[in-house]
Protein backbone atom coordinates (compact mmCIF):
# COMPACT_ATOMS: atom_id res chain seq x y z
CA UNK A 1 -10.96 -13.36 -13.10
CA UNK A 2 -14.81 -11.81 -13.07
CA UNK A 3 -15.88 -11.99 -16.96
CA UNK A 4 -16.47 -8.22 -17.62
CA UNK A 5 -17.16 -6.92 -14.71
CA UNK A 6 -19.48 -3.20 -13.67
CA UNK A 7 -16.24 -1.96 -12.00
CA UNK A 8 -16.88 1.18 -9.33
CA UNK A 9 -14.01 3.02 -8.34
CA UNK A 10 -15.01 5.15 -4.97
CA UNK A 11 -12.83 8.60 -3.98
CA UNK A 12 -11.84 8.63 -7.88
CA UNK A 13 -10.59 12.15 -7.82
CA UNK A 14 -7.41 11.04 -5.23
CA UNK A 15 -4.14 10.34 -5.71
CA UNK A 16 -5.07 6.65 -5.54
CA UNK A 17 -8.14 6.84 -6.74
CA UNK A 18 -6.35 8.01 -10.10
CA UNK A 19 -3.81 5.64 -9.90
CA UNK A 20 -6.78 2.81 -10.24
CA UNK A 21 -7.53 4.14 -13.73
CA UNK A 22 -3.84 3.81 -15.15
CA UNK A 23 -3.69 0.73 -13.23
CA UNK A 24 -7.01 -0.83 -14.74
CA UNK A 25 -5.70 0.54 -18.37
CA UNK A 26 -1.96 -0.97 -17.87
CA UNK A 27 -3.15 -4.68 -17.21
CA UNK A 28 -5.79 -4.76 -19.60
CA UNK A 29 -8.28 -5.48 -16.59
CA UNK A 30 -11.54 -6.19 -18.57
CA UNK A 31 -14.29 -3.70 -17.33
CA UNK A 32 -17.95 -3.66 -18.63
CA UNK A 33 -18.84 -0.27 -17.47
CA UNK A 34 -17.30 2.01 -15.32
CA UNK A 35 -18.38 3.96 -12.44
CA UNK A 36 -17.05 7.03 -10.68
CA UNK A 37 -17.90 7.79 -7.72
CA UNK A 38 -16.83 10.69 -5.38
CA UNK A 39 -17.77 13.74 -2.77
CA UNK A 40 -20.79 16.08 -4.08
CA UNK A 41 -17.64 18.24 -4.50
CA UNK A 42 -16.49 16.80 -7.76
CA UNK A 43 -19.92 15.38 -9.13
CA UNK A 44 -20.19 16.15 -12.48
CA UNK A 45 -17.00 16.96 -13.45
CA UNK A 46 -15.75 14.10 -15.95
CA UNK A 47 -12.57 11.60 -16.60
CA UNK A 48 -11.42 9.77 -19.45
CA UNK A 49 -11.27 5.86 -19.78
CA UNK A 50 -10.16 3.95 -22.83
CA UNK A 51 -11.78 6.32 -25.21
CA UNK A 52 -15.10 6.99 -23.14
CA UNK A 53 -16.03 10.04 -21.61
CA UNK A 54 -17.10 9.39 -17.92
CA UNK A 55 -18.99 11.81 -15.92
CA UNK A 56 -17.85 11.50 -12.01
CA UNK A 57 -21.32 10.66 -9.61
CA UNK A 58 -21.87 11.69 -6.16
CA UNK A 59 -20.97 8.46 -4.13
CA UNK A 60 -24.46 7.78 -2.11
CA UNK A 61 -25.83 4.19 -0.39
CA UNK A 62 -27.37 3.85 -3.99
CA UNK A 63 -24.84 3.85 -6.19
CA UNK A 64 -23.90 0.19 -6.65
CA UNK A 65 -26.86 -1.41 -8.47
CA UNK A 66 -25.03 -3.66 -11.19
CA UNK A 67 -21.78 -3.02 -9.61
CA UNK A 68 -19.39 -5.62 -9.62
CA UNK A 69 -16.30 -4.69 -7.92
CA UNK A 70 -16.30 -1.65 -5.83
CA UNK A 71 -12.96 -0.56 -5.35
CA UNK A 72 -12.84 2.50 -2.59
CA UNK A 73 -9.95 4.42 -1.75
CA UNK A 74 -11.52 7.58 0.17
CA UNK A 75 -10.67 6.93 3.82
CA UNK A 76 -12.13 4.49 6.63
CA UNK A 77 -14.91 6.75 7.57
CA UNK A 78 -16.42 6.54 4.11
CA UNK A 79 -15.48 2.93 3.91
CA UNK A 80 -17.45 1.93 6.79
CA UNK A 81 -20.45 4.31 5.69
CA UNK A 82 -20.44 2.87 1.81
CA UNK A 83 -19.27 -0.26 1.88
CA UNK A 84 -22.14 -2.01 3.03
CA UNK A 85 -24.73 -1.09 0.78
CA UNK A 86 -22.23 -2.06 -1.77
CA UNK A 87 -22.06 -5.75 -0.52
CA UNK A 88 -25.84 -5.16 0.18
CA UNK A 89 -26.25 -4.78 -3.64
CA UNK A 90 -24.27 -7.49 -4.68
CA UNK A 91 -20.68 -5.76 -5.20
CA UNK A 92 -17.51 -7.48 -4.11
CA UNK A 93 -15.41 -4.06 -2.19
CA UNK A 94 -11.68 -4.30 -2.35
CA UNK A 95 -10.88 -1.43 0.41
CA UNK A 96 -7.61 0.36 0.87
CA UNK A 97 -8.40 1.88 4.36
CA UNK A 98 -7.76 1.09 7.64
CA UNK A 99 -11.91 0.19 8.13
CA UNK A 100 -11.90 -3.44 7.81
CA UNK A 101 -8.00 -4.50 8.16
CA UNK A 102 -8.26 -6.34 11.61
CA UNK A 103 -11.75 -7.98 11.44
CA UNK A 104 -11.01 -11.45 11.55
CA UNK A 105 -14.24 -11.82 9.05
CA UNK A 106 -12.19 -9.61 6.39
CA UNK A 107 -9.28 -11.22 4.25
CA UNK A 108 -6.32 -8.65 5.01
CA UNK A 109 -4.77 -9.79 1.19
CA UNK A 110 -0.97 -9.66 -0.73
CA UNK A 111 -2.04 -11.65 -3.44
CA UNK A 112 1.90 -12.79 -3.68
CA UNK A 113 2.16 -13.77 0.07
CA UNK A 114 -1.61 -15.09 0.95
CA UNK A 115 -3.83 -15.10 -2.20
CA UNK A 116 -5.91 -18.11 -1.39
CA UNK A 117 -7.26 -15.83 1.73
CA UNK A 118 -9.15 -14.09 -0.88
CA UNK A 119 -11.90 -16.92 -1.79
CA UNK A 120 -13.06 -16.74 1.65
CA UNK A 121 -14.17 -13.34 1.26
CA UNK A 122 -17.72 -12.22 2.56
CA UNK A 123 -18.46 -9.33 0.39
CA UNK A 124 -15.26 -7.37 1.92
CA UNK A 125 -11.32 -7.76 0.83
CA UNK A 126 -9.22 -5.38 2.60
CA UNK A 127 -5.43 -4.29 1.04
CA UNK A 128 -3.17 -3.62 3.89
CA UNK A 129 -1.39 -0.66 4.92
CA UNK A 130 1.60 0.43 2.46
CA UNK A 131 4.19 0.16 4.63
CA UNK A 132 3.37 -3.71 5.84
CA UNK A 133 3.43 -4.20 2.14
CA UNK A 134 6.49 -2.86 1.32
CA UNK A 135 8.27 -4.54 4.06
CA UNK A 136 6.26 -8.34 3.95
CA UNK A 137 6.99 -8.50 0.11
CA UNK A 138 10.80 -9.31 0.50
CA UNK A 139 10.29 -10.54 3.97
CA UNK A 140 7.78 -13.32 2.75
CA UNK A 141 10.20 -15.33 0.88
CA UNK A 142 12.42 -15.33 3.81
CA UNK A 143 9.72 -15.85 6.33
CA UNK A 144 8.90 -19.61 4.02
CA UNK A 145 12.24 -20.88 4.38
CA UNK A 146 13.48 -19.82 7.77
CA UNK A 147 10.80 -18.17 9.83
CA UNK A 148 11.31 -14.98 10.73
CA UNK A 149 11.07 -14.51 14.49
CA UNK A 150 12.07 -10.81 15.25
CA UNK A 151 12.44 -7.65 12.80
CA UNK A 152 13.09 -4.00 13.01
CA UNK A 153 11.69 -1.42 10.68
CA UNK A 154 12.61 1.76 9.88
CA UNK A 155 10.23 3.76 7.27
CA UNK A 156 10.86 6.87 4.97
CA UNK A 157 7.70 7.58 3.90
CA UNK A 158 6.53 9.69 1.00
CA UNK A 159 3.69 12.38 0.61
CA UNK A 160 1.27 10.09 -1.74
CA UNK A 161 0.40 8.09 1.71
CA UNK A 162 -1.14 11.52 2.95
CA UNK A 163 -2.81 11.69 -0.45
CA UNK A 164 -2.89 13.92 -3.26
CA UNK A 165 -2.95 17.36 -0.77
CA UNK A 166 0.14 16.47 0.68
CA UNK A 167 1.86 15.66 -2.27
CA UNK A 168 0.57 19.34 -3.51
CA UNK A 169 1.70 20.66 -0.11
CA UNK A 170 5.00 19.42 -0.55
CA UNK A 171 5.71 20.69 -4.00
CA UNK A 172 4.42 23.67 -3.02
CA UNK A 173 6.23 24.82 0.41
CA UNK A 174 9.65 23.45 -1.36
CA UNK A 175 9.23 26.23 -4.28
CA UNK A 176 8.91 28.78 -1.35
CA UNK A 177 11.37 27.55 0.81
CA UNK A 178 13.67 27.68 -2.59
CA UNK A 179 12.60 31.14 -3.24
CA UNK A 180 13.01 32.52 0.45
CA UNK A 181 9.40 32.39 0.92
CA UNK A 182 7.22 32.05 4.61
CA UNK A 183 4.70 28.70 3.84
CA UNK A 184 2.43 27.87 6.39
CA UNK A 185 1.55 24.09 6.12
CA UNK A 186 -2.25 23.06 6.40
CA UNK A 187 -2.27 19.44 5.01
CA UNK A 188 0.56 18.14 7.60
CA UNK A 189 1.32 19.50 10.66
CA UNK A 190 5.19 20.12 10.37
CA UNK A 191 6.81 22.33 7.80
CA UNK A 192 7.55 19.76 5.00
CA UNK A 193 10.31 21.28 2.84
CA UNK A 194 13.69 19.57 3.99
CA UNK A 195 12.33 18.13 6.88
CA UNK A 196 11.66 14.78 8.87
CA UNK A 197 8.98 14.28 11.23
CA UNK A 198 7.22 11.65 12.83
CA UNK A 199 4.13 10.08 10.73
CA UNK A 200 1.43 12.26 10.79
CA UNK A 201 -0.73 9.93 12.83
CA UNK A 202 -2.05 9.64 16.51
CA UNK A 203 0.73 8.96 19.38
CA UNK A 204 -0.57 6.01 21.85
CA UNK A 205 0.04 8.10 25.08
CA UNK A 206 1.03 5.02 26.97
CA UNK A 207 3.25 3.14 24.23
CA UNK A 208 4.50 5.82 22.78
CA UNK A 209 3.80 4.16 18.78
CA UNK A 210 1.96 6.42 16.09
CA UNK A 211 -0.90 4.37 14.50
CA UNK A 212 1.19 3.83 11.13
CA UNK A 213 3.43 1.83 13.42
CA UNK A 214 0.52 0.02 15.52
CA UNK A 215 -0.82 -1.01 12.43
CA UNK A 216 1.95 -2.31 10.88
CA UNK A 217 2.74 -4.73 13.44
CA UNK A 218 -0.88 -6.06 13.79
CA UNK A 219 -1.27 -6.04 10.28
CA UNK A 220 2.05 -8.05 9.72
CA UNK A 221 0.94 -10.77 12.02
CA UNK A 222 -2.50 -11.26 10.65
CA UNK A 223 -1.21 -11.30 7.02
CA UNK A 224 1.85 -13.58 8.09
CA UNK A 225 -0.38 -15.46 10.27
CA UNK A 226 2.34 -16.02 13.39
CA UNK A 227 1.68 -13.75 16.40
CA UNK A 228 4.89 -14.53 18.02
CA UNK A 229 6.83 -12.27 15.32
CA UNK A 230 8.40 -9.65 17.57
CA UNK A 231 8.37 -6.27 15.59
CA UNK A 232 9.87 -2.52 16.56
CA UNK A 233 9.17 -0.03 13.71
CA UNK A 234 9.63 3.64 13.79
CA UNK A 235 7.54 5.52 10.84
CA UNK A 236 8.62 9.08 9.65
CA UNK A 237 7.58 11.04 6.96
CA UNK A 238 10.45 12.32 4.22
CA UNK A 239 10.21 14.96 1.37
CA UNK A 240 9.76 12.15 -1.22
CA UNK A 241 6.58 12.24 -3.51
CA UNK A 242 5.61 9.16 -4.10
CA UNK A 243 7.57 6.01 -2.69
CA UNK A 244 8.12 4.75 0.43
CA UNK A 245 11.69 3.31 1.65
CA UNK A 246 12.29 1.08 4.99
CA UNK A 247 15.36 0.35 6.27
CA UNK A 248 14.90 -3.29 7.95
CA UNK A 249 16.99 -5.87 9.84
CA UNK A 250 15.11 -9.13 10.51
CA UNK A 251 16.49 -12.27 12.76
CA UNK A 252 15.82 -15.89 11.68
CA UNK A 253 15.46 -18.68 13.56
CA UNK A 254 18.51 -20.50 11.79
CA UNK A 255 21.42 -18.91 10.50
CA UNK A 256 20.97 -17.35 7.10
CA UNK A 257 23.46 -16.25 4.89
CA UNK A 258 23.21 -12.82 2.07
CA UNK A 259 23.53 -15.45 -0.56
CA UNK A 260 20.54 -17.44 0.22
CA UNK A 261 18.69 -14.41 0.71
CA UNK A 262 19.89 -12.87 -2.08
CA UNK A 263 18.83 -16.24 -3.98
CA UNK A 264 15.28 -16.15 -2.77
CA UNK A 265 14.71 -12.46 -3.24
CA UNK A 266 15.83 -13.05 -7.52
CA UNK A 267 13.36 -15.58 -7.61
CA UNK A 268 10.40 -13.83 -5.54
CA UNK A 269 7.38 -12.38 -7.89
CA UNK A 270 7.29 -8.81 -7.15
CA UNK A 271 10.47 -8.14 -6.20
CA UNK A 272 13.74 -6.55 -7.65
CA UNK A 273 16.71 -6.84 -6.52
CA UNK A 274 19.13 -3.60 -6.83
CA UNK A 275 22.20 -4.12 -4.92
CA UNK A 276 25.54 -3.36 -6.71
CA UNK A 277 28.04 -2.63 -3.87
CA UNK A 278 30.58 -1.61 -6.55
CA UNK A 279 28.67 1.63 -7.62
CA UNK A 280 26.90 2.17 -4.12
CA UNK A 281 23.90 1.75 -6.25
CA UNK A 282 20.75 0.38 -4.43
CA UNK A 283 16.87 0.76 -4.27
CA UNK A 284 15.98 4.69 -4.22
CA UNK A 285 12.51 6.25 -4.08
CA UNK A 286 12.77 7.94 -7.60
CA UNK A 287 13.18 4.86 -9.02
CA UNK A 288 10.52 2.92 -7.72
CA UNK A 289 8.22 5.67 -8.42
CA UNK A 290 6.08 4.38 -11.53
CA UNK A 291 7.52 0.71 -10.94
CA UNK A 292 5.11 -2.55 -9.63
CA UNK A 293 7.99 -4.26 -8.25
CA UNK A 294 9.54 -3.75 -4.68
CA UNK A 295 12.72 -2.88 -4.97
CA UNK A 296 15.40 -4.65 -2.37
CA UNK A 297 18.91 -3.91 -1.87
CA UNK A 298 21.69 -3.53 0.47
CA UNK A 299 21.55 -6.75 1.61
CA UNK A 300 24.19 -7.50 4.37
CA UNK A 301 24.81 -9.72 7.30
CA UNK A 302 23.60 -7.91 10.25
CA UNK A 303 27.20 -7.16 12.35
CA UNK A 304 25.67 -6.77 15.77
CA UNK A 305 24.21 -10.68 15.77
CA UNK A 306 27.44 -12.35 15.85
CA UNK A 307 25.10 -15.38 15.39
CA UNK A 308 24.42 -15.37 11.98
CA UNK A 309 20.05 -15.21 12.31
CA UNK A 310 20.10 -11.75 11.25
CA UNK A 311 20.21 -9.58 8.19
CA UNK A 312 19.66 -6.00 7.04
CA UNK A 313 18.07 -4.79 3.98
CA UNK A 314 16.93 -1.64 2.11
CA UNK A 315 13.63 -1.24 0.00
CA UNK A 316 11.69 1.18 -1.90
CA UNK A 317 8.29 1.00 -3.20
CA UNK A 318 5.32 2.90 -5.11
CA UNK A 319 3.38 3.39 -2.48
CA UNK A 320 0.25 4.53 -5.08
CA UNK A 321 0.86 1.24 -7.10
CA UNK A 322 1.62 -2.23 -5.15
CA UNK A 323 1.54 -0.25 -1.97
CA UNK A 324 -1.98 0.45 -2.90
CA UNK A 325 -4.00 0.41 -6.60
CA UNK A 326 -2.33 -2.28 -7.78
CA UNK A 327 -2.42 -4.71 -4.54
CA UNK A 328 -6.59 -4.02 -5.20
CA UNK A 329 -6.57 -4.68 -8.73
CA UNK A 330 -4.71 -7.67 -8.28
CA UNK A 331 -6.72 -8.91 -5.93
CA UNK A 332 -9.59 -7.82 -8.00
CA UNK A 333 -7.53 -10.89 -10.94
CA UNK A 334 -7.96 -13.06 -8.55
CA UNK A 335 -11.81 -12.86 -7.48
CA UNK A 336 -13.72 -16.10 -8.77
CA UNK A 337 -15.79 -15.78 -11.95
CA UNK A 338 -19.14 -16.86 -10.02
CA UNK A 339 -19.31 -13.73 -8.66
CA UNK A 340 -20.50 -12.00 -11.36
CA UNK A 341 -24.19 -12.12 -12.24
């Protein structure tokens, strides 16, 4: 790990922007000075971190002299706008967008599946899309002993992966569909209370897959480093605030039983296994909300592969934590000390 480390945090004021400060606090991550950084908007308005009073900067091309580790979370657009003058100015970025994912220059990184991708960085780390993480953290276990050749995905996803507005715009059209109320939605495009909709990104006229979906697939085979993985994954969006669920059924090349599964999930770091058929009790959203782990559950021989490659699972994850702040900030543990001056 850096030895005390100038530590920028870029789009400070979002959902996961905030989620970087508990998350910096909760593993003692050792930080020299912090910077936050954000839209003109909310310069000069001010945070609190361990026992300092931090006033909140307008993020410009400048902002990164002395910074060590500049962790942004305020969309690809910005990314791709900032991030170079923070390399420029000797910062190591650690970037939860979409901006750098898929250049084959940029470490796409799960510090659990492939951390040693993160020494080869050139200035740029990028942490992958939430869902891929949710669903490779159980899967990569697997994927070690008996390669995984073929899986399907099915995501629940929560409001936090539209960012704090959504999560407001949630809250709020529930209270007004409670109390009989008209709500006109302006953050997602669907009416949000009780309802399930398709992700809230672009349709691919000619494949018919939302971007959440396309990226998920590319993502997995970078990360997992086998092309030939076939994937289908459908990605909706579910009244949940905060954590995302998948419902997934993956095929093996050799048979593969729910006890050897079961075996290497127990054992995997990051992972938590909640599966008690006897109470029907398994992962659920409001439970992994606030937790690092992945939860993993109903796990089950998949009865349409008479075969015995294939198994079904359920997960549930925090998508502001190891679906997002905390994948950075553990990849942030693992940077070498020589990059600090």
């Amino acid at each position: 790990m850096l030895r005390d480390p100038v530590v920028a945090i870029a789009g400070v004021t979002g959902a996961v922007g905030r989620e970087f400060i508990a998350t910096l606090n909760k593993r003692g991550f050792p930080v020299k000075k912090l910077k936050a950084l954000a839209s003109s908007r909310s310069a000069g308005q001010t945070l609190g971190f361990r026992g300092e009073t931090i006033t909140i900067e307008e993020l410009r091309e400048d902002s990164f002299g002395g910074v060590d580790i500049a962790l942004f979370s305020a969309g690809s657009s910005v990314s791709r706008k900032f991030s170079p003058s923070a390399v420029k100015a000797g910062a190591v970025v650690i970037d939860n967008s979409s901006a750098f994912r898929m250049d084959p220059n940029v470490p796409l990184a799960v510090p659990e599946i492939n951390g040693r991708r993160i020494a080869e960085h050139k200035g740029i780390i990028a942490v992958p899309n939430c869902s891929a993480i949710t669903a490779l953290m159980p899967l990569w276990p697997i994927h070690q002993k008996n390669r995984i050749k073929r899986m399907i995905i099915s995501t629940y996803q929560a409001a936090s992966g539209a960012g704090a507005a959504a999560m407001e715009e949630l809250v709020a059209s529930t209270r007004a569909n409670l109390a009989g109320e008209s709500f006109t939605p302006t953050v997602l495009p669907h009416p949000y209370a009780f309802n399930v909709f398709n992700h809230d990104t672009r349709i691919d006229p000619e494949t018919g897959y939302n971007e959440e979906e396309t990226k998920v697939i590319k993502e997995t085979h970078k990360i997992f480093e086998d092309d030939r993985i076939a994937i289908g994954i459908t990605c909706v969006r579910v009244p949940v605030l905060r954590a995302h669920s998948q419902a997934i059924t993956f095929e093996c090349e050799k048979p593969i039983s729910e006890s050897e599964v079961r075996r290497l999930l127990t054992n995997a770091p990051g992972v938590k296994v909640v599966d008690d058929r006897v109470r029907n009790y398994f992962p659920m959203p409001i439970e992994a909300s606030g937790q690092d782990d992945v939860l993993v559950g109903r796990i089950r021989r998949d009865l349409s592969d008479p075969s015995g490659h294939s198994i079904s699972l359920f997960v549930s994850a925090d998508q502001l934590l190891k679906g997002a702040a905390l994948n950075a900030i553990q990849i942030a543990e693992l940077l070498p000390e020589r990059v600090a001056a």
